[in-house]
N, C-alpha and C. Protein backbone atom coordinates (compact mmCIF):
# COMPACT_ATOMS: atom_id res chain seq x y z
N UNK A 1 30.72 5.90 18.32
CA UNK A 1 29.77 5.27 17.45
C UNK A 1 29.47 6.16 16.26
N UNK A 2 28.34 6.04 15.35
CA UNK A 2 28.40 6.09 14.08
C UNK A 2 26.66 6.97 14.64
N UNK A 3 26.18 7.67 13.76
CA UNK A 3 24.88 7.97 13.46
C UNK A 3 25.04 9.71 13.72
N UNK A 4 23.96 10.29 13.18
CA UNK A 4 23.95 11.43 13.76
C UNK A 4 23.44 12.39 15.45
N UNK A 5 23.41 13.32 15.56
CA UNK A 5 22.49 13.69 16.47
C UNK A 5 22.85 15.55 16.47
N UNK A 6 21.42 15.53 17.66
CA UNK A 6 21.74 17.43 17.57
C UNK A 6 20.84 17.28 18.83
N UNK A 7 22.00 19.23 19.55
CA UNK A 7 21.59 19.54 20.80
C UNK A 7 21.40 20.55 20.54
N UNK A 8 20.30 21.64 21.41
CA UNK A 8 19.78 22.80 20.75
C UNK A 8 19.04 23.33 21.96
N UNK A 9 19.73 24.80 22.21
CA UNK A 9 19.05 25.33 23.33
C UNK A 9 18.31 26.72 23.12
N UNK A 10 16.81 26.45 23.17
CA UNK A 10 16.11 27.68 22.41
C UNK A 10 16.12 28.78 23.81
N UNK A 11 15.58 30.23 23.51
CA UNK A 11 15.56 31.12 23.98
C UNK A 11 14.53 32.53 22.93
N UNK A 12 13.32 32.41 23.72
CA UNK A 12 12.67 33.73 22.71
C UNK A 12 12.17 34.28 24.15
N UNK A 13 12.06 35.50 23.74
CA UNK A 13 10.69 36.40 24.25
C UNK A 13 9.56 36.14 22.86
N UNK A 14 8.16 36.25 23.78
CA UNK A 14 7.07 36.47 23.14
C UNK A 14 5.95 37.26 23.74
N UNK A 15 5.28 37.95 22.90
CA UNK A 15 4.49 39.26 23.10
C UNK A 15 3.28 39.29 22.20
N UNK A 16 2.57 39.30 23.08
CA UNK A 16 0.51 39.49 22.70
C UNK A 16 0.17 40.67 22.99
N UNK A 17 -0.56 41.29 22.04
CA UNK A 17 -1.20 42.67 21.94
C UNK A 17 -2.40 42.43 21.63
N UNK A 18 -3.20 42.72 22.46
CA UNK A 18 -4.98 42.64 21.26
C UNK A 18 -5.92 42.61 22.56
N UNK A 19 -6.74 42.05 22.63
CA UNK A 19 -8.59 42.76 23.03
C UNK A 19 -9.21 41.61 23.35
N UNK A 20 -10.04 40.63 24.28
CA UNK A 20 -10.86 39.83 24.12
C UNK A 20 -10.45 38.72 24.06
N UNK A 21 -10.77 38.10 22.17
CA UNK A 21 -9.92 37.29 21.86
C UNK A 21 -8.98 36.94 21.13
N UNK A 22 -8.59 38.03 20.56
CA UNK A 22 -8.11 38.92 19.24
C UNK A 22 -6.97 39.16 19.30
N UNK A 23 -5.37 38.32 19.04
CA UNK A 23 -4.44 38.84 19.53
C UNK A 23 -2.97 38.85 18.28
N UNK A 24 -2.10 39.75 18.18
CA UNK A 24 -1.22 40.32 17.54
C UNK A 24 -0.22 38.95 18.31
N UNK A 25 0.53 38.41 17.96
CA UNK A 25 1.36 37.66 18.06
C UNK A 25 2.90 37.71 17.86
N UNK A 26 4.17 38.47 18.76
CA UNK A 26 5.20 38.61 18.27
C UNK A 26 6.16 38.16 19.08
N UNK A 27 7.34 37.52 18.93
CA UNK A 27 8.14 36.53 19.42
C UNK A 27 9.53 37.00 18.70
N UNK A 28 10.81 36.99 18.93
CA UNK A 28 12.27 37.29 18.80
C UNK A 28 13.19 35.86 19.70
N UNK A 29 14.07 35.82 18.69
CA UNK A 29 15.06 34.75 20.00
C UNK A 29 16.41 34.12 18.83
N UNK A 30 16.62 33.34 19.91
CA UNK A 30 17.95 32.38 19.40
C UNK A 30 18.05 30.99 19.81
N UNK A 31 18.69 30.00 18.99
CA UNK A 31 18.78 28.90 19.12
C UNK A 31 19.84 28.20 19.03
N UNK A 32 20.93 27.89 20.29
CA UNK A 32 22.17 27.66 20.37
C UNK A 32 21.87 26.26 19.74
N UNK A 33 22.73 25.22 18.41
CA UNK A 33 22.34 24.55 18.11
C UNK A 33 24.26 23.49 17.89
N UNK A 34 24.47 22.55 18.58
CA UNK A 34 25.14 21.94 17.92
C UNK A 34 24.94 20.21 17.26
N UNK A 35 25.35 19.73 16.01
CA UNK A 35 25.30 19.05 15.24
C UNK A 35 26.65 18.34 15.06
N UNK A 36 26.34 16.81 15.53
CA UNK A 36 27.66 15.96 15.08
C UNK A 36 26.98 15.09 13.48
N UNK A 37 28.02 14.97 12.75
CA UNK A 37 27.47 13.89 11.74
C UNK A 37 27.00 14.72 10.45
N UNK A 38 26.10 14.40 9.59
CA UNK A 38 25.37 14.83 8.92
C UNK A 38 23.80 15.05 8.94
N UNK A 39 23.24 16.08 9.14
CA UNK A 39 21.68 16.31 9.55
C UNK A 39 21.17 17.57 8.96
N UNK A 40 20.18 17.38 8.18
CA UNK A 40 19.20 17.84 7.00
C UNK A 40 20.36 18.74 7.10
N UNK A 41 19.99 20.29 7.51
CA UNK A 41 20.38 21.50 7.13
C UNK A 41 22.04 22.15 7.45
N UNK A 42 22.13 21.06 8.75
CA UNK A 42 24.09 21.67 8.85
C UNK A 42 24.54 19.82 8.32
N UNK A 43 26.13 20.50 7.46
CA UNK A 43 26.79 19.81 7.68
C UNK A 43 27.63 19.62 8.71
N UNK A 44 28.55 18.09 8.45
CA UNK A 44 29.02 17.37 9.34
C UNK A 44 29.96 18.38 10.65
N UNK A 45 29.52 18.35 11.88
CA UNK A 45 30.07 19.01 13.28
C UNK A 45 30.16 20.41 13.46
N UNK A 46 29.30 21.13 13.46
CA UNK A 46 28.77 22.49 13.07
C UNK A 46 28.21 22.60 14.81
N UNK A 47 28.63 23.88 14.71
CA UNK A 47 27.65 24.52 15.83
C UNK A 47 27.48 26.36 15.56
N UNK A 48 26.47 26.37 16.30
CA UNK A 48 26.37 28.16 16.17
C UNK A 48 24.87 28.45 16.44
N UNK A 49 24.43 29.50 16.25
CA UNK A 49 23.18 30.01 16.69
C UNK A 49 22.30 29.68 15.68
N UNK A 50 21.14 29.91 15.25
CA UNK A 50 19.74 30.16 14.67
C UNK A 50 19.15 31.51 14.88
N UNK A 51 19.13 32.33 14.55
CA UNK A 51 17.86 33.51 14.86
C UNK A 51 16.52 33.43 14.62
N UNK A 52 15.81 33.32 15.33
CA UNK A 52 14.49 33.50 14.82
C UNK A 52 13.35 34.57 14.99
N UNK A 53 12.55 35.08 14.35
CA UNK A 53 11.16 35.75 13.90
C UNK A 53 10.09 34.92 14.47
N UNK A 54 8.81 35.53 14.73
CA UNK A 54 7.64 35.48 14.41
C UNK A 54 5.96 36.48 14.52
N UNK A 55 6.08 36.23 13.69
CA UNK A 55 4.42 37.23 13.49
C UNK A 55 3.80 36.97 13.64
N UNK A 56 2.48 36.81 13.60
CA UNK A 56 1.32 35.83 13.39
C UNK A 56 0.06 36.59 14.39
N UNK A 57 -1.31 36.12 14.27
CA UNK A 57 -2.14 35.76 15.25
C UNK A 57 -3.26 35.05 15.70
N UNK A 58 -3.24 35.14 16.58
CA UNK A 58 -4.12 34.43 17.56
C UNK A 58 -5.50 34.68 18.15
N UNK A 59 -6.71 33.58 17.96
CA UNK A 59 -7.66 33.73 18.64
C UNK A 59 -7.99 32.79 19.35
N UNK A 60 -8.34 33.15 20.82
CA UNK A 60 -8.36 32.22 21.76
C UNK A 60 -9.55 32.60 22.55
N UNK A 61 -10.30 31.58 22.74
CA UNK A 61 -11.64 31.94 24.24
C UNK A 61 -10.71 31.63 25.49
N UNK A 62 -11.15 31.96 26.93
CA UNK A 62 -10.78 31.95 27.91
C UNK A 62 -11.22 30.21 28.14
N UNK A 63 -9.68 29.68 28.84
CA UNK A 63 -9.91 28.19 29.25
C UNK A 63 -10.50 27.34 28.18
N UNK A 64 -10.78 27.63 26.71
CA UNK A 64 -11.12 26.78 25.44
C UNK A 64 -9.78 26.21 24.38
N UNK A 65 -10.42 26.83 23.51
CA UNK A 65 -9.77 26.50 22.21
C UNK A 65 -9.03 27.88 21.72
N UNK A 66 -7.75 27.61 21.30
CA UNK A 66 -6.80 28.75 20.82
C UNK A 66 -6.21 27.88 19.32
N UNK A 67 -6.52 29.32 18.31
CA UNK A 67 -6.17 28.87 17.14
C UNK A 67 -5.21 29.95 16.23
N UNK A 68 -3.86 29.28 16.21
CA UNK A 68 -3.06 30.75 15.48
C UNK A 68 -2.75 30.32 14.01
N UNK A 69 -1.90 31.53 13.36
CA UNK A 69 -1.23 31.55 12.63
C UNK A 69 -0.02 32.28 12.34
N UNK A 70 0.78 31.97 11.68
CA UNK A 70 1.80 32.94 11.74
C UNK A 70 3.17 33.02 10.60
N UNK A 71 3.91 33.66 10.81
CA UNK A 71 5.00 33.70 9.29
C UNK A 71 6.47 33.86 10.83
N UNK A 72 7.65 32.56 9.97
CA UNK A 72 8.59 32.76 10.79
C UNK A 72 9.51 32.43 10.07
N UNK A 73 10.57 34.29 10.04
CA UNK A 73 11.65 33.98 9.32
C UNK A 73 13.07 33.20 10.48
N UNK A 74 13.57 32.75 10.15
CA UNK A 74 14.79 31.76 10.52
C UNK A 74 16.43 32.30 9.88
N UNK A 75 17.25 33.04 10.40
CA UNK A 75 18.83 32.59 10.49
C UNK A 75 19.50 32.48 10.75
N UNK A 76 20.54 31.82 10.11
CA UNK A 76 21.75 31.18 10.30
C UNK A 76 22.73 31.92 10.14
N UNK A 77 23.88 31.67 11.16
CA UNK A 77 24.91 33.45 10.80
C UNK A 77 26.57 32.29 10.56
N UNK A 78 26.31 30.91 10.88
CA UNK A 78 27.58 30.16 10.57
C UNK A 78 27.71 30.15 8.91
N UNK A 79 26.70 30.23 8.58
CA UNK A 79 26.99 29.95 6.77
C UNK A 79 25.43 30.86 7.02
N UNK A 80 25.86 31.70 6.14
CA UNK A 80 24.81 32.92 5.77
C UNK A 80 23.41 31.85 5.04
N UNK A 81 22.35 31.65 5.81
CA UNK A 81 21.38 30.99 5.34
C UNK A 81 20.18 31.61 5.71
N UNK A 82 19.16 31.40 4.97
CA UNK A 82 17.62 32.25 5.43
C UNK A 82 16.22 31.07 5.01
N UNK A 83 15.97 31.00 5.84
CA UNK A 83 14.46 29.99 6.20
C UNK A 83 13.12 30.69 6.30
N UNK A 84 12.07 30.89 5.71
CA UNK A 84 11.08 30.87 5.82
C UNK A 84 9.99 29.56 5.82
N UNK A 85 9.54 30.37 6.91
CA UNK A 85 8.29 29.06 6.92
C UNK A 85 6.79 29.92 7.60
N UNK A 86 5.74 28.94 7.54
CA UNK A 86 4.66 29.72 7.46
C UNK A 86 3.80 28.19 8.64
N UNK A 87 3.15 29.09 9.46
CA UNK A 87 2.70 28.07 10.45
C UNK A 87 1.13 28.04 10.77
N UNK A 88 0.37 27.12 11.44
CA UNK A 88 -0.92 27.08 11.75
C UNK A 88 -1.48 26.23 12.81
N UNK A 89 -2.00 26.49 14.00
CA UNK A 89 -1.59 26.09 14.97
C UNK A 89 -3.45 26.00 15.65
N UNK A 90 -3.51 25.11 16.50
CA UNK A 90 -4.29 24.98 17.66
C UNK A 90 -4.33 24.37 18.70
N UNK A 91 -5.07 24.64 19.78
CA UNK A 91 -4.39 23.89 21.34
C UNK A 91 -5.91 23.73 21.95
N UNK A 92 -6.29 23.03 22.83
CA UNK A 92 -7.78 22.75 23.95
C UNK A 92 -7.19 23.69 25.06
């Protein structure tokens, strides 16, 4: 058949440093990613990894509300590419 699609298998460690509620936010990994078709960022039948970053932090009460932020660089090693993006986050 005809259309696109994508399969993608993530993998990070992530790591909290901080006090209370006060926390340093750092995360490393990879993202096995393959792509049939055409889709936003790979072209047509591509596969290969993603690397990813992240920084950021976090304040959270115990059993409440957790509210982050963070900066996450992104790349690509099939075609030399670099992604930044910038995030903001909360959870109950």
């Amino acid at each position: 058949g005809s259309g696109s699609w994508r399969f993608s298998v993530p993998v990070a460690i992530n790591y909290l440093v901080g006090k209370k509620n006060h926390f340093a936010e750092f995360a490393a990994g990879a993202t096995w990613m393959n792509n049939r078709n055409d889709f936003n960022s790979f072209p047509d039948n591509e596969e290969g990894f993603i690397w990813h970053l992240n920084a950021g932090y976090r304040f959270q009460l115990p059993k409440s509300i957790m509210v982050r932020a963070g900066f996450s660089p992104l790349y690509s090693g099939n075609r030399i590419r670099y992604h930044y993006y910038l995030g903001v986050g909360w959870g109950f």
